[in-house]
PDB file of N, CA and C in Angstrom:
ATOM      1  N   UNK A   1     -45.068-109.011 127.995  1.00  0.00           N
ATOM      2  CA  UNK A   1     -45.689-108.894 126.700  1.00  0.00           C
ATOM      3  C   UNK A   1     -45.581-107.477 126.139  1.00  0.00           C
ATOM      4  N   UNK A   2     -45.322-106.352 126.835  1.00  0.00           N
ATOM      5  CA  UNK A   2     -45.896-105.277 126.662  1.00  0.00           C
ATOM      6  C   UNK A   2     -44.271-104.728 125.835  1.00  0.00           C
ATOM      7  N   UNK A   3     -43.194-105.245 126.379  1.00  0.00           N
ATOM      8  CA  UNK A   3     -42.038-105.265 126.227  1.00  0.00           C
ATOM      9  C   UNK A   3     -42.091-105.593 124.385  1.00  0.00           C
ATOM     10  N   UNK A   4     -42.205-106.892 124.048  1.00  0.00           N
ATOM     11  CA  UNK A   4     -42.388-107.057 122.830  1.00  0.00           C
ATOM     12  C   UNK A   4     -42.842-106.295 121.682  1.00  0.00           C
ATOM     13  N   UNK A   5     -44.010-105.878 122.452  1.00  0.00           N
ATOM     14  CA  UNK A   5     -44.960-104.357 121.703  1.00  0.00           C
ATOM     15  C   UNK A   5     -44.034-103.615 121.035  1.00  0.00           C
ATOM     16  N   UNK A   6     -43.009-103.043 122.053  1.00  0.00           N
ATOM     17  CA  UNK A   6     -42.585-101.830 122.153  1.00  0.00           C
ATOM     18  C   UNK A   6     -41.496-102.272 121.126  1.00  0.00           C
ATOM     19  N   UNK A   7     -41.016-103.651 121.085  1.00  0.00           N
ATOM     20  CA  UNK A   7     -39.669-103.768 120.081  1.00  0.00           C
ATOM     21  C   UNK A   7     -40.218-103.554 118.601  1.00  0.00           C
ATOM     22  N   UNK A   8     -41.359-104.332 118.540  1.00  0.00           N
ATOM     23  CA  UNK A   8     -42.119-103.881 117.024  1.00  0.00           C
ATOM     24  C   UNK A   8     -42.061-102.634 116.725  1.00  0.00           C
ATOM     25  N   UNK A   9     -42.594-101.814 117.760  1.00  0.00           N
ATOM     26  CA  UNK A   9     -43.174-100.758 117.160  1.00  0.00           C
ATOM     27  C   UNK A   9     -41.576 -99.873 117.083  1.00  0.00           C
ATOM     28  N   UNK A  10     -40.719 -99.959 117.609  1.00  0.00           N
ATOM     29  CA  UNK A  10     -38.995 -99.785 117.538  1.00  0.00           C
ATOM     30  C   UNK A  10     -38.701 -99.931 116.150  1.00  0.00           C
ATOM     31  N   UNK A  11     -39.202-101.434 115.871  1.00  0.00           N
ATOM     32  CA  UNK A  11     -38.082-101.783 114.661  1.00  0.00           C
ATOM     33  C   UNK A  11     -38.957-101.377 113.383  1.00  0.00           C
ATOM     34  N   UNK A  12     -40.201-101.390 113.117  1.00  0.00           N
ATOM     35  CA  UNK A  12     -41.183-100.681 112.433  1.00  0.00           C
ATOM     36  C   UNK A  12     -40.761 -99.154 112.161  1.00  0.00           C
ATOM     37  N   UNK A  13     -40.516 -98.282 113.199  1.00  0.00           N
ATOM     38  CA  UNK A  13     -39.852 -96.721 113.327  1.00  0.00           C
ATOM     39  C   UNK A  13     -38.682 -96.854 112.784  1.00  0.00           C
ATOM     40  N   UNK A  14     -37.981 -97.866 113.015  1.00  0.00           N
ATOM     41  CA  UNK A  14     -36.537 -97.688 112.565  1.00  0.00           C
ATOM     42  C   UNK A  14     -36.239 -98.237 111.102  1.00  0.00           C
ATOM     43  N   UNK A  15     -37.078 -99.197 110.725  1.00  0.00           N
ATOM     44  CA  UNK A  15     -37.056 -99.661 109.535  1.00  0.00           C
ATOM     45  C   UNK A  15     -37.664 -98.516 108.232  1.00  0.00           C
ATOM     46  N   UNK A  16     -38.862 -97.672 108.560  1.00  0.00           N
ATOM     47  CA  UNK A  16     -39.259 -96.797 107.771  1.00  0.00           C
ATOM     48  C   UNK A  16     -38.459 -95.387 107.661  1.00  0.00           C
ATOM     49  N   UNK A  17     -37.935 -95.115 108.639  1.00  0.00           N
ATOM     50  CA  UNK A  17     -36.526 -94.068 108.836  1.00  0.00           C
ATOM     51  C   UNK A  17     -35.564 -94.474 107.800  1.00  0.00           C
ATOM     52  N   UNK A  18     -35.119 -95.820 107.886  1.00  0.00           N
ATOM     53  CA  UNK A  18     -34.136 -96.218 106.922  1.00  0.00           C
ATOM     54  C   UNK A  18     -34.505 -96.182 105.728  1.00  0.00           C
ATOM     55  N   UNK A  19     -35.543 -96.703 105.022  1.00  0.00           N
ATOM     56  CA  UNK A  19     -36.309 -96.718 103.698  1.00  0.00           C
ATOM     57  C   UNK A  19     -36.512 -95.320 103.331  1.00  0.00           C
ATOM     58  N   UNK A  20     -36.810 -94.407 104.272  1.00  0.00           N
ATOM     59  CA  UNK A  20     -37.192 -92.883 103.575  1.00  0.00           C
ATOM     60  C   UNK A  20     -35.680 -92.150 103.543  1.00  0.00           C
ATOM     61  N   UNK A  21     -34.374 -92.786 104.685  1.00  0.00           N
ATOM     62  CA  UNK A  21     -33.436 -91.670 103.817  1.00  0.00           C
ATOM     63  C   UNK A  21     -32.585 -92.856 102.835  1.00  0.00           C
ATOM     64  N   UNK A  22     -32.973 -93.365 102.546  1.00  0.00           N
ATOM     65  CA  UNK A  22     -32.406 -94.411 101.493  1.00  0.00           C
ATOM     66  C   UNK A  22     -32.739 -93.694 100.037  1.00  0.00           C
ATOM     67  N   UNK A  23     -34.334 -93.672 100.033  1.00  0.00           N
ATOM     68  CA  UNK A  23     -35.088 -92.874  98.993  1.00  0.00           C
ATOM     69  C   UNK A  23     -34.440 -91.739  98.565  1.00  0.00           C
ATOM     70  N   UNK A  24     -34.374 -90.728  99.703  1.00  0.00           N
ATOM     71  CA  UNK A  24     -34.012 -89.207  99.288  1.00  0.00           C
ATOM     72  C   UNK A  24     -32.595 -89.349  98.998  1.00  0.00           C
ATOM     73  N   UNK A  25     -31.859 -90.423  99.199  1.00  0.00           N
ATOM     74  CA  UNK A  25     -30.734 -90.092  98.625  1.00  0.00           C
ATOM     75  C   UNK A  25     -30.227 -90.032  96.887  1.00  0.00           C
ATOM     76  N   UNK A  26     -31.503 -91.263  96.461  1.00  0.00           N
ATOM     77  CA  UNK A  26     -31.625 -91.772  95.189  1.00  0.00           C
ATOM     78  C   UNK A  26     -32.128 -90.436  94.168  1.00  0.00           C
ATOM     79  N   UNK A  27     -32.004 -89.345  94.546  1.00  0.00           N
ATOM     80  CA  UNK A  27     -32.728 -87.804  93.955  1.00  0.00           C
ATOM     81  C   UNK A  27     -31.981 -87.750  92.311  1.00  0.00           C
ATOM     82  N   UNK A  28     -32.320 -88.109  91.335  1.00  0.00           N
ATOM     83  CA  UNK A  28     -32.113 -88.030  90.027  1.00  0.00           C
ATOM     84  C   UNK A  28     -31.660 -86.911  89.280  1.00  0.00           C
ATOM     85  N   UNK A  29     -30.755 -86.668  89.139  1.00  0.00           N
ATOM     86  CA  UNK A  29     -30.230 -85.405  88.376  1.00  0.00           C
ATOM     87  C   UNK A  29     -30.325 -85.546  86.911  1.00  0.00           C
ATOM     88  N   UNK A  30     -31.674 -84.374  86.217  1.00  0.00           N
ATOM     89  CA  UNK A  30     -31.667 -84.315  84.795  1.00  0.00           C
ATOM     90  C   UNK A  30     -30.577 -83.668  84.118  1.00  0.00           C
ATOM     91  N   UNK A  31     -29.309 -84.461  83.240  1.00  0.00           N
ATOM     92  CA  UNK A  31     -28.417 -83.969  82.772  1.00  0.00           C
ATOM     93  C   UNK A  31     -28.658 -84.162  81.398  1.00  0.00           C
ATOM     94  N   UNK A  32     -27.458 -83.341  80.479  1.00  0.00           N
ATOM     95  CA  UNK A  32     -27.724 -83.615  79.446  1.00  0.00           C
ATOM     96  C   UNK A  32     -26.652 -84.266  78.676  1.00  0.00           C
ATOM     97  N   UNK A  33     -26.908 -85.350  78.353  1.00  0.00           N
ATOM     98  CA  UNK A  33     -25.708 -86.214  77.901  1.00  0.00           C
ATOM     99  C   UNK A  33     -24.606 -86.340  76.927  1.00  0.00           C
ATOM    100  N   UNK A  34     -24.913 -85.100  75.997  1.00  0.00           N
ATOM    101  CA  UNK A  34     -24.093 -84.257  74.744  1.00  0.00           C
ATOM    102  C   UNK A  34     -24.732 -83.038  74.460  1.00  0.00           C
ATOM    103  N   UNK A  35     -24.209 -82.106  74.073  1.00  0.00           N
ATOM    104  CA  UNK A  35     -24.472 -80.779  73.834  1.00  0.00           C
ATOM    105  C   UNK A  35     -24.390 -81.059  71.871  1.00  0.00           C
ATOM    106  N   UNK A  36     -25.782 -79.765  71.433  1.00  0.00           N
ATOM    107  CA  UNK A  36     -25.503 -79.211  69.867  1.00  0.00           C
ATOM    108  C   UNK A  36     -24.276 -78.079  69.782  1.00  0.00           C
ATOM    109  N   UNK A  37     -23.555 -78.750  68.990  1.00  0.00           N
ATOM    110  CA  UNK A  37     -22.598 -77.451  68.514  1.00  0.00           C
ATOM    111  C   UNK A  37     -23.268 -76.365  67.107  1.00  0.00           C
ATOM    112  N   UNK A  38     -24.512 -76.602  66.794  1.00  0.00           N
ATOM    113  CA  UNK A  38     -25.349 -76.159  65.850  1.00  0.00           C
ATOM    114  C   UNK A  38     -26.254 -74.695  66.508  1.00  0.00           C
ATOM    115  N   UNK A  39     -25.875 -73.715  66.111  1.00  0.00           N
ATOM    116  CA  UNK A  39     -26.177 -72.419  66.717  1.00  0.00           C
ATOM    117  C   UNK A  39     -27.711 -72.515  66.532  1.00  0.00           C
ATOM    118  N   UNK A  40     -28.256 -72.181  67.609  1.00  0.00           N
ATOM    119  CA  UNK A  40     -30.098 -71.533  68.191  1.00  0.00           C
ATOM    120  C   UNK A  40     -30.552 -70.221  67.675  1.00  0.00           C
ATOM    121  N   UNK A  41     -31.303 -70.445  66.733  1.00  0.00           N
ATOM    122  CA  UNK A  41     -31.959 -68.586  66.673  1.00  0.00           C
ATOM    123  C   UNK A  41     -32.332 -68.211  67.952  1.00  0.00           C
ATOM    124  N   UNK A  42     -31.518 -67.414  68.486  1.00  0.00           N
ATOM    125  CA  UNK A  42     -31.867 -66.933  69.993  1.00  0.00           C
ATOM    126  C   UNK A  42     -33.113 -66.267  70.357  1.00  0.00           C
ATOM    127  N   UNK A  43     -34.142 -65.607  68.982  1.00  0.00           N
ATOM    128  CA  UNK A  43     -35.226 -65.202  69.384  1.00  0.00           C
ATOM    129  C   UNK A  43     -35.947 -66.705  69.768  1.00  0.00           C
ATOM    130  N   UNK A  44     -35.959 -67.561  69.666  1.00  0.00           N
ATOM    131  CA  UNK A  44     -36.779 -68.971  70.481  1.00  0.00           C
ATOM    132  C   UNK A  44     -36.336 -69.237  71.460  1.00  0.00           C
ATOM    133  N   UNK A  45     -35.482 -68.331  72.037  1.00  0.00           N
ATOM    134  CA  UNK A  45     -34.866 -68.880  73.530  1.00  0.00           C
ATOM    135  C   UNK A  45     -35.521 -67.641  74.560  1.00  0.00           C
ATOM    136  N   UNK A  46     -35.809 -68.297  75.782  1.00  0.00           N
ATOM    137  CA  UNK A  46     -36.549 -67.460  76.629  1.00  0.00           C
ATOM    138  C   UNK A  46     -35.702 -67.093  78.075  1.00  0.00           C
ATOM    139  N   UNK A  47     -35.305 -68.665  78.343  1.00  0.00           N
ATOM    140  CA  UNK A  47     -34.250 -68.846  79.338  1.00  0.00           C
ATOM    141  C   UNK A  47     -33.001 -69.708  79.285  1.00  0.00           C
ATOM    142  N   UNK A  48     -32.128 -69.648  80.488  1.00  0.00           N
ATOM    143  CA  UNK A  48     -30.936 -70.308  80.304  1.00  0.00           C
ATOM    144  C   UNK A  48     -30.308 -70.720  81.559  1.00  0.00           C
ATOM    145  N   UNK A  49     -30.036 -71.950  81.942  1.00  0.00           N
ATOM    146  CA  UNK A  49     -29.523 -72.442  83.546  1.00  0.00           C
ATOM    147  C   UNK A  49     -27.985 -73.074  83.017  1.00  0.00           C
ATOM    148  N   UNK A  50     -27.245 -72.868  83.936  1.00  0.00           N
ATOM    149  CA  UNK A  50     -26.076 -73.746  83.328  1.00  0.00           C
ATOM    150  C   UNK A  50     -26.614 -74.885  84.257  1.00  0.00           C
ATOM    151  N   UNK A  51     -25.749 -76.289  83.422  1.00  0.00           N
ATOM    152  CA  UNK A  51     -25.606 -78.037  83.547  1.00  0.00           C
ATOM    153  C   UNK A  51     -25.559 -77.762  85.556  1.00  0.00           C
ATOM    154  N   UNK A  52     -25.889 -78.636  86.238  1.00  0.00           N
ATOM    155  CA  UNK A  52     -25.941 -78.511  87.261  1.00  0.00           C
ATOM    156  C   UNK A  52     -24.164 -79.568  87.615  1.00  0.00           C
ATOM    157  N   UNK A  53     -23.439 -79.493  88.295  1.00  0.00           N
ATOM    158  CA  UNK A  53     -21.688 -79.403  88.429  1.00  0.00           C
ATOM    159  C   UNK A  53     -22.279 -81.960  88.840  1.00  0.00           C
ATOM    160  N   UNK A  54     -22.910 -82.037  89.109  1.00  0.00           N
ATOM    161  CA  UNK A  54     -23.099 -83.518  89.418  1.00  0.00           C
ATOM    162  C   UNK A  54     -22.944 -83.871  88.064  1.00  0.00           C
ATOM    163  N   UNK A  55     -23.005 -83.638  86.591  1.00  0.00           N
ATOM    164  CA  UNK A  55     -23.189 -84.012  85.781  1.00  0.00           C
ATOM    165  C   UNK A  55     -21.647 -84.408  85.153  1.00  0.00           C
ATOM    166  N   UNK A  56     -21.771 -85.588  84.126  1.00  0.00           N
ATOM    167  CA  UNK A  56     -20.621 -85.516  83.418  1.00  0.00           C
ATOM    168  C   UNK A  56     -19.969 -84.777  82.518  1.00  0.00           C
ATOM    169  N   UNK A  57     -20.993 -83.891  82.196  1.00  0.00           N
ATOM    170  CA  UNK A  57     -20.223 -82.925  80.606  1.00  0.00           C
ATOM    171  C   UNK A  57     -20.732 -81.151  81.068  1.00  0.00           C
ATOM    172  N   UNK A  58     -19.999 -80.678  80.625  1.00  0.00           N
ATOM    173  CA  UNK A  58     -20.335 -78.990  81.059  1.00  0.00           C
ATOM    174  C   UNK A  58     -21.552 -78.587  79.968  1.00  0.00           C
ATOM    175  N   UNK A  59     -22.431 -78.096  79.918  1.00  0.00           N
ATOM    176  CA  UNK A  59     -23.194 -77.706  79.003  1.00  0.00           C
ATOM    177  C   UNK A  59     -24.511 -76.478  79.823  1.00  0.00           C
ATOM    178  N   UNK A  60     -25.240 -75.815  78.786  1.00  0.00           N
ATOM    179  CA  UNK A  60     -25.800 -74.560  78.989  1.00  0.00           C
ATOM    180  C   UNK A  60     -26.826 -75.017  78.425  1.00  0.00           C
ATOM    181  N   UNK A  61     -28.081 -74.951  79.469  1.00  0.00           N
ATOM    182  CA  UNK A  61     -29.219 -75.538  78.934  1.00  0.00           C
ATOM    183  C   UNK A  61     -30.153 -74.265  78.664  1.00  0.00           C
ATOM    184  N   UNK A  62     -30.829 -74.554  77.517  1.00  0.00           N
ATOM    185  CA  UNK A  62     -31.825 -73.201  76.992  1.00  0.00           C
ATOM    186  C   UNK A  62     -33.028 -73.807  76.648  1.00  0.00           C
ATOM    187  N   UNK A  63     -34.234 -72.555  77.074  1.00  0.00           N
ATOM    188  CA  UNK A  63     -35.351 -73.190  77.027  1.00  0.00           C
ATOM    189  C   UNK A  63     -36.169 -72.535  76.025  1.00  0.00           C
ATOM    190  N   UNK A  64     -36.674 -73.028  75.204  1.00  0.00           N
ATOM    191  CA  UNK A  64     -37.988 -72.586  74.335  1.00  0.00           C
ATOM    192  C   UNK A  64     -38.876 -71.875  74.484  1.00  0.00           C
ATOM    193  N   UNK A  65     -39.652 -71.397  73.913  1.00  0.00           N
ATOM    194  CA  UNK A  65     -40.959 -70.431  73.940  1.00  0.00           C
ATOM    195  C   UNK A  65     -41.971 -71.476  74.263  1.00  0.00           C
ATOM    196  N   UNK A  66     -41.849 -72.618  74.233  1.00  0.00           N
ATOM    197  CA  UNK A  66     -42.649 -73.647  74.318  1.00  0.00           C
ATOM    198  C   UNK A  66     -42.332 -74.399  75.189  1.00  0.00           C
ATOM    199  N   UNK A  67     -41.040 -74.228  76.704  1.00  0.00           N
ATOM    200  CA  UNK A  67     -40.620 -74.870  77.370  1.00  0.00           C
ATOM    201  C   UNK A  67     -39.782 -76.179  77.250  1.00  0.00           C
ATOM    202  N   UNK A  68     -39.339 -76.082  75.957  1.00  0.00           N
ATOM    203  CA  UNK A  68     -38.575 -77.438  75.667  1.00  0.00           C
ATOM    204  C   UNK A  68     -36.674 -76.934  76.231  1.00  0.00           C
ATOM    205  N   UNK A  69     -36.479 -77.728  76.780  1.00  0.00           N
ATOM    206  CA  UNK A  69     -35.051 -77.702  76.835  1.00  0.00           C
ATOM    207  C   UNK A  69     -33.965 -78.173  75.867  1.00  0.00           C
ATOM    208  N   UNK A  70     -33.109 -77.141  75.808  1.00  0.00           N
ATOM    209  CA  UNK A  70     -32.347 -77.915  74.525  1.00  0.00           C
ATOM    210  C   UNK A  70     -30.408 -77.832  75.076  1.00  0.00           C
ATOM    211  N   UNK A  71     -29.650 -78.505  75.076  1.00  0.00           N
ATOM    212  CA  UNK A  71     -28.739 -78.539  75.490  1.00  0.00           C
ATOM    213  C   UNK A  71     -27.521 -78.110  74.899  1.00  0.00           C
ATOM    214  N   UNK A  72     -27.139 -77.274  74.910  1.00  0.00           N
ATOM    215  CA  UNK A  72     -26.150 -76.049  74.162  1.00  0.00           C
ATOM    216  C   UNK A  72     -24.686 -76.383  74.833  1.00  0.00           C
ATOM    217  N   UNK A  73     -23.297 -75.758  74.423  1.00  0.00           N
ATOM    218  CA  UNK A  73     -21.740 -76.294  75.073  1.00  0.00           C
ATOM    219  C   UNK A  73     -21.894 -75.062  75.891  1.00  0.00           C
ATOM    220  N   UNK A  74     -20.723 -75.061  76.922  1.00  0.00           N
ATOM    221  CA  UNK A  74     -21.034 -74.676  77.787  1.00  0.00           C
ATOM    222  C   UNK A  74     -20.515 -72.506  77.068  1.00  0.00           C
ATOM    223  N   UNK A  75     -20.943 -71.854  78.318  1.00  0.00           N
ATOM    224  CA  UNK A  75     -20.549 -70.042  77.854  1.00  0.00           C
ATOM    225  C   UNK A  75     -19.017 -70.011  76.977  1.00  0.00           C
ATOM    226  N   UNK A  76     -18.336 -70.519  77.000  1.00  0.00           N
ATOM    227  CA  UNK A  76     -17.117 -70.668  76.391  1.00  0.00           C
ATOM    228  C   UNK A  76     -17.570 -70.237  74.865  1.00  0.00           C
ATOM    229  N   UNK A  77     -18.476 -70.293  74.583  1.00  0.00           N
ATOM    230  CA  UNK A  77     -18.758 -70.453  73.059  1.00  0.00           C
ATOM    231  C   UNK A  77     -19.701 -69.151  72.228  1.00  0.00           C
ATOM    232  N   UNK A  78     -19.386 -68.724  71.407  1.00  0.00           N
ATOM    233  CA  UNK A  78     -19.615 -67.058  71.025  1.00  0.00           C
ATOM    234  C   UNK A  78     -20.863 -67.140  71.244  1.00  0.00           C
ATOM    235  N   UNK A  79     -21.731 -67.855  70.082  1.00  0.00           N
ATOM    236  CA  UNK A  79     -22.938 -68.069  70.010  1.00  0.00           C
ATOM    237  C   UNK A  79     -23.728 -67.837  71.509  1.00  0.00           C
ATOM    238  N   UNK A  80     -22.951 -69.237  72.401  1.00  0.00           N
ATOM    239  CA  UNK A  80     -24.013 -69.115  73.588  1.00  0.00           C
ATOM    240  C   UNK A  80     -24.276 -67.899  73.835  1.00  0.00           C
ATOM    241  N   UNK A  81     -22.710 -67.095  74.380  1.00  0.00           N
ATOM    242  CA  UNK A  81     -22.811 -65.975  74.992  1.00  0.00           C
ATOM    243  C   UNK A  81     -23.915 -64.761  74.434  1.00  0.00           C
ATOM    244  N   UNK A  82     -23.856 -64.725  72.924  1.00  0.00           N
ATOM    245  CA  UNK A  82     -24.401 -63.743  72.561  1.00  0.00           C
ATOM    246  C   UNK A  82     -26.069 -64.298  72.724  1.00  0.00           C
ATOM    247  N   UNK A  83     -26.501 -65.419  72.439  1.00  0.00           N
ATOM    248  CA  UNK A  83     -27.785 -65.832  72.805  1.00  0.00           C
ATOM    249  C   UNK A  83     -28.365 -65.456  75.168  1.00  0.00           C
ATOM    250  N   UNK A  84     -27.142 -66.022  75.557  1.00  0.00           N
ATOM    251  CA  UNK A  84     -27.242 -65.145  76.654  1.00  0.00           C
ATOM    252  C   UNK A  84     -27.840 -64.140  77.101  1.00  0.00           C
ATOM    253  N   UNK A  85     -26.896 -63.382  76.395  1.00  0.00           N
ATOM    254  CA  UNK A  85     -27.096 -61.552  76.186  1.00  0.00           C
ATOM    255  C   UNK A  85     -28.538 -61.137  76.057  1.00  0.00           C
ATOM    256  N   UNK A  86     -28.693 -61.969  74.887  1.00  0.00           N
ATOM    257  CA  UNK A  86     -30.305 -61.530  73.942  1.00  0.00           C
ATOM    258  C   UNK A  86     -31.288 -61.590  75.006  1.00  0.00           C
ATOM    259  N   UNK A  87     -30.823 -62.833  75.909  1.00  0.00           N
ATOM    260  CA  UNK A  87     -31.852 -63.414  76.586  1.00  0.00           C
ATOM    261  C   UNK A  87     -32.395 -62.588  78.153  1.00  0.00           C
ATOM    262  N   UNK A  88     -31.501 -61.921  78.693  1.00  0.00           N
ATOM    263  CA  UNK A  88     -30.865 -61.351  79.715  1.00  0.00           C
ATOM    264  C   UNK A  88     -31.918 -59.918  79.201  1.00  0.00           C
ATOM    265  N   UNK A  89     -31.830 -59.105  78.067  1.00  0.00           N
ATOM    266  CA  UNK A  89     -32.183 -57.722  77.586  1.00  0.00           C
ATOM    267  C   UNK A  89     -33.409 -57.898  77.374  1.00  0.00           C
ATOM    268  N   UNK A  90     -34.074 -59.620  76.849  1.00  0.00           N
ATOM    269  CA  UNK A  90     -35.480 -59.646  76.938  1.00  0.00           C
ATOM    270  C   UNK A  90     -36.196 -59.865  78.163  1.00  0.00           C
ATOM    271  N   UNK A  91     -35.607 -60.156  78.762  1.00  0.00           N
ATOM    272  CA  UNK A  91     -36.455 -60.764  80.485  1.00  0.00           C
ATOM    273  C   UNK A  91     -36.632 -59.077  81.073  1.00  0.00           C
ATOM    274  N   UNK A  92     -35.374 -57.929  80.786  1.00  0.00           N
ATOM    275  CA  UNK A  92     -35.418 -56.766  80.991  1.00  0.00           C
ATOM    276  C   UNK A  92     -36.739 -56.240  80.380  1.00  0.00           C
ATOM    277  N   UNK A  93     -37.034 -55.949  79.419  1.00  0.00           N
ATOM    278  CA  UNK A  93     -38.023 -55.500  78.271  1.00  0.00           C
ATOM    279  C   UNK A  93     -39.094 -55.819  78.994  1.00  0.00           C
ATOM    280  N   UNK A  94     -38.995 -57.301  79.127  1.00  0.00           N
ATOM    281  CA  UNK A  94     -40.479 -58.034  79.162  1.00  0.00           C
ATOM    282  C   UNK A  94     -41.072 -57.351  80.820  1.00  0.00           C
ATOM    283  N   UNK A  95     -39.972 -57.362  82.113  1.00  0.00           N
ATOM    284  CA  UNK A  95     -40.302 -56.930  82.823  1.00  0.00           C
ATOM    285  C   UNK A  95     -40.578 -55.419  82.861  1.00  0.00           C
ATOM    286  N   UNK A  96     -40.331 -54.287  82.540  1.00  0.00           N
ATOM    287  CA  UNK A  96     -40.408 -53.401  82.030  1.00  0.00           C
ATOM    288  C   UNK A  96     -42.128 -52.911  81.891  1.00  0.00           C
ATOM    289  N   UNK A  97     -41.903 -53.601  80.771  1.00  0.00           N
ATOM    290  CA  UNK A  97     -43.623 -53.645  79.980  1.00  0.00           C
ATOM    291  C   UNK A  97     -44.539 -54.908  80.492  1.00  0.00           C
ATOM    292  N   UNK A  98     -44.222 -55.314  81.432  1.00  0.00           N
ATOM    293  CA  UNK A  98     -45.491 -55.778  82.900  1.00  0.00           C
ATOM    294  C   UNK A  98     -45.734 -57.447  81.593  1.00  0.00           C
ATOM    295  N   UNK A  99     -44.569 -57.658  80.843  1.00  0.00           N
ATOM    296  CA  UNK A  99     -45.023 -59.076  80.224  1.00  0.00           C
ATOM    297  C   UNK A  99     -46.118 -58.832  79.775  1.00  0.00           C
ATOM    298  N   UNK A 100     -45.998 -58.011  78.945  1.00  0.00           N
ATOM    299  CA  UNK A 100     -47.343 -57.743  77.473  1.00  0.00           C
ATOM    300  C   UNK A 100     -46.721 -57.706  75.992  1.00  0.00           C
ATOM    301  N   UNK A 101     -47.202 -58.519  75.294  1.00  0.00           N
ATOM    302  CA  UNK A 101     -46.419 -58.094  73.725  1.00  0.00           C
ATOM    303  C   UNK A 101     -46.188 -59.828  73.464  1.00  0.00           C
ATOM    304  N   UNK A 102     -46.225 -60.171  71.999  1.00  0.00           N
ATOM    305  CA  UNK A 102     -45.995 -61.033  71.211  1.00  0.00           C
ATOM    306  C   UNK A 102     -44.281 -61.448  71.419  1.00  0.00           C
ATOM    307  N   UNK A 103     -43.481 -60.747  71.787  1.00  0.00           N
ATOM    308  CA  UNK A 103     -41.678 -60.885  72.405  1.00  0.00           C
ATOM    309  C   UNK A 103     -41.745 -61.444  73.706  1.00  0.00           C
ATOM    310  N   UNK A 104     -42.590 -61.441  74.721  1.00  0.00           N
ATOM    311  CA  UNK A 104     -42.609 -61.832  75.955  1.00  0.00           C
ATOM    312  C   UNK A 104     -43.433 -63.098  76.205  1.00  0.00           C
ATOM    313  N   UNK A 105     -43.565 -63.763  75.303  1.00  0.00           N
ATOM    314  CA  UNK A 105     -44.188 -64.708  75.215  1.00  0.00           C
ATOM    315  C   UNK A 105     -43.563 -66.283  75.560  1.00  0.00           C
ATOM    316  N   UNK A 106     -43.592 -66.804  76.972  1.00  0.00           N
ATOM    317  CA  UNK A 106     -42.807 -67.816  77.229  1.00  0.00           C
ATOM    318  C   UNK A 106     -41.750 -67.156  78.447  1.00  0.00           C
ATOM    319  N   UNK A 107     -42.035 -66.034  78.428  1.00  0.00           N
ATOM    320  CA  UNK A 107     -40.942 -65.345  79.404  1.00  0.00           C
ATOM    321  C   UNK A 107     -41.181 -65.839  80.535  1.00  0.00           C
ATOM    322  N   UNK A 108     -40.548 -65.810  81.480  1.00  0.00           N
ATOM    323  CA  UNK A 108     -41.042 -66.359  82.629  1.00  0.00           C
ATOM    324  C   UNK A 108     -41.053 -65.080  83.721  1.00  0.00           C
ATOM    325  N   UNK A 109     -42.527 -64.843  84.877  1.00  0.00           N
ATOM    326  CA  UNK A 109     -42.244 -63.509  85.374  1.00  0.00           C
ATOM    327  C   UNK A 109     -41.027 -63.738  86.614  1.00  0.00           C
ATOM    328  N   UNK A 110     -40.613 -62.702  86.707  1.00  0.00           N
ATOM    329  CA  UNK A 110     -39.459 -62.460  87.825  1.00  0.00           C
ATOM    330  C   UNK A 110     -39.950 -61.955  89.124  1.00  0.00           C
TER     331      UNK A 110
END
C-alpha cells in the first residue's frame, strides 16, 4: 500500500513541475505593433528603451512625464536621435541637482 502512496505523491510532484515550466515559458513580450513617424516634442519625453529583439518590427519606445509609452521608428531616424540626446542631458541635469525643479519631473532616479 505504502508503494502506491509514494506513486501519487511522484506523479502529483511531477505533474506540478510540468504545469509551472509550461507557465514560465508562456512570458508575454509587450511589443509595439507599428511605430509614429509623427515627431514628439522631446521636452515630454523622460525616457527611452529600444523594442526588445523577440518582437516583429524595430522600434524605440519613449516614455512620458506621465509614464505613458509611446512607440517611435527605430534610432535610424533624426528626430529620435536628437530626442535621445535631449533625453540623455536631462537625466544628467536632473541627477546633478538631486531631482529638484519643474524639468525633472517624471525623471526617473538613477
Amino acid at each position: 500500500m505504502a508503494h502506491q502512496g509514494d506513486l501519487k505523491l511522484l506523479f502529483c510532484i511531477f505533474f506540478v513541475i510540468c504545469c509551472s515550466t509550461a507557465t514560465l515559458s508562456q512570458i508575454a513580450i509587450d511589443c509595439c505593433l507599428s511605430v509614429s513617424n509623427k515627431e514628439i516634442d522631446k521636452r515630454l519625453i523622460v525616457d527611452y528603451s529600444e523594442q526588445p529583439r523577440g518582437c516583429s518590427i524595430g522600434a524605440t519606445i519613449l516614455v512620458t512625464r506621465l509614464g505613458k509609452q509611446l512607440c517611435a521608428p527605430t534610432k535610424d531616424e533624426q528626430w529620435v536621435q536628437n530626442t535621445i540626446k535631449h533625453v540623455d542631458h536631462l537625466k544628467q541635469k536632473c541627477k546633478k541637482g538631486n531631482y529638484k525643479g519643474r524639468r525633472c519631473f517624471g525623471v526617473k532616479h538613477e
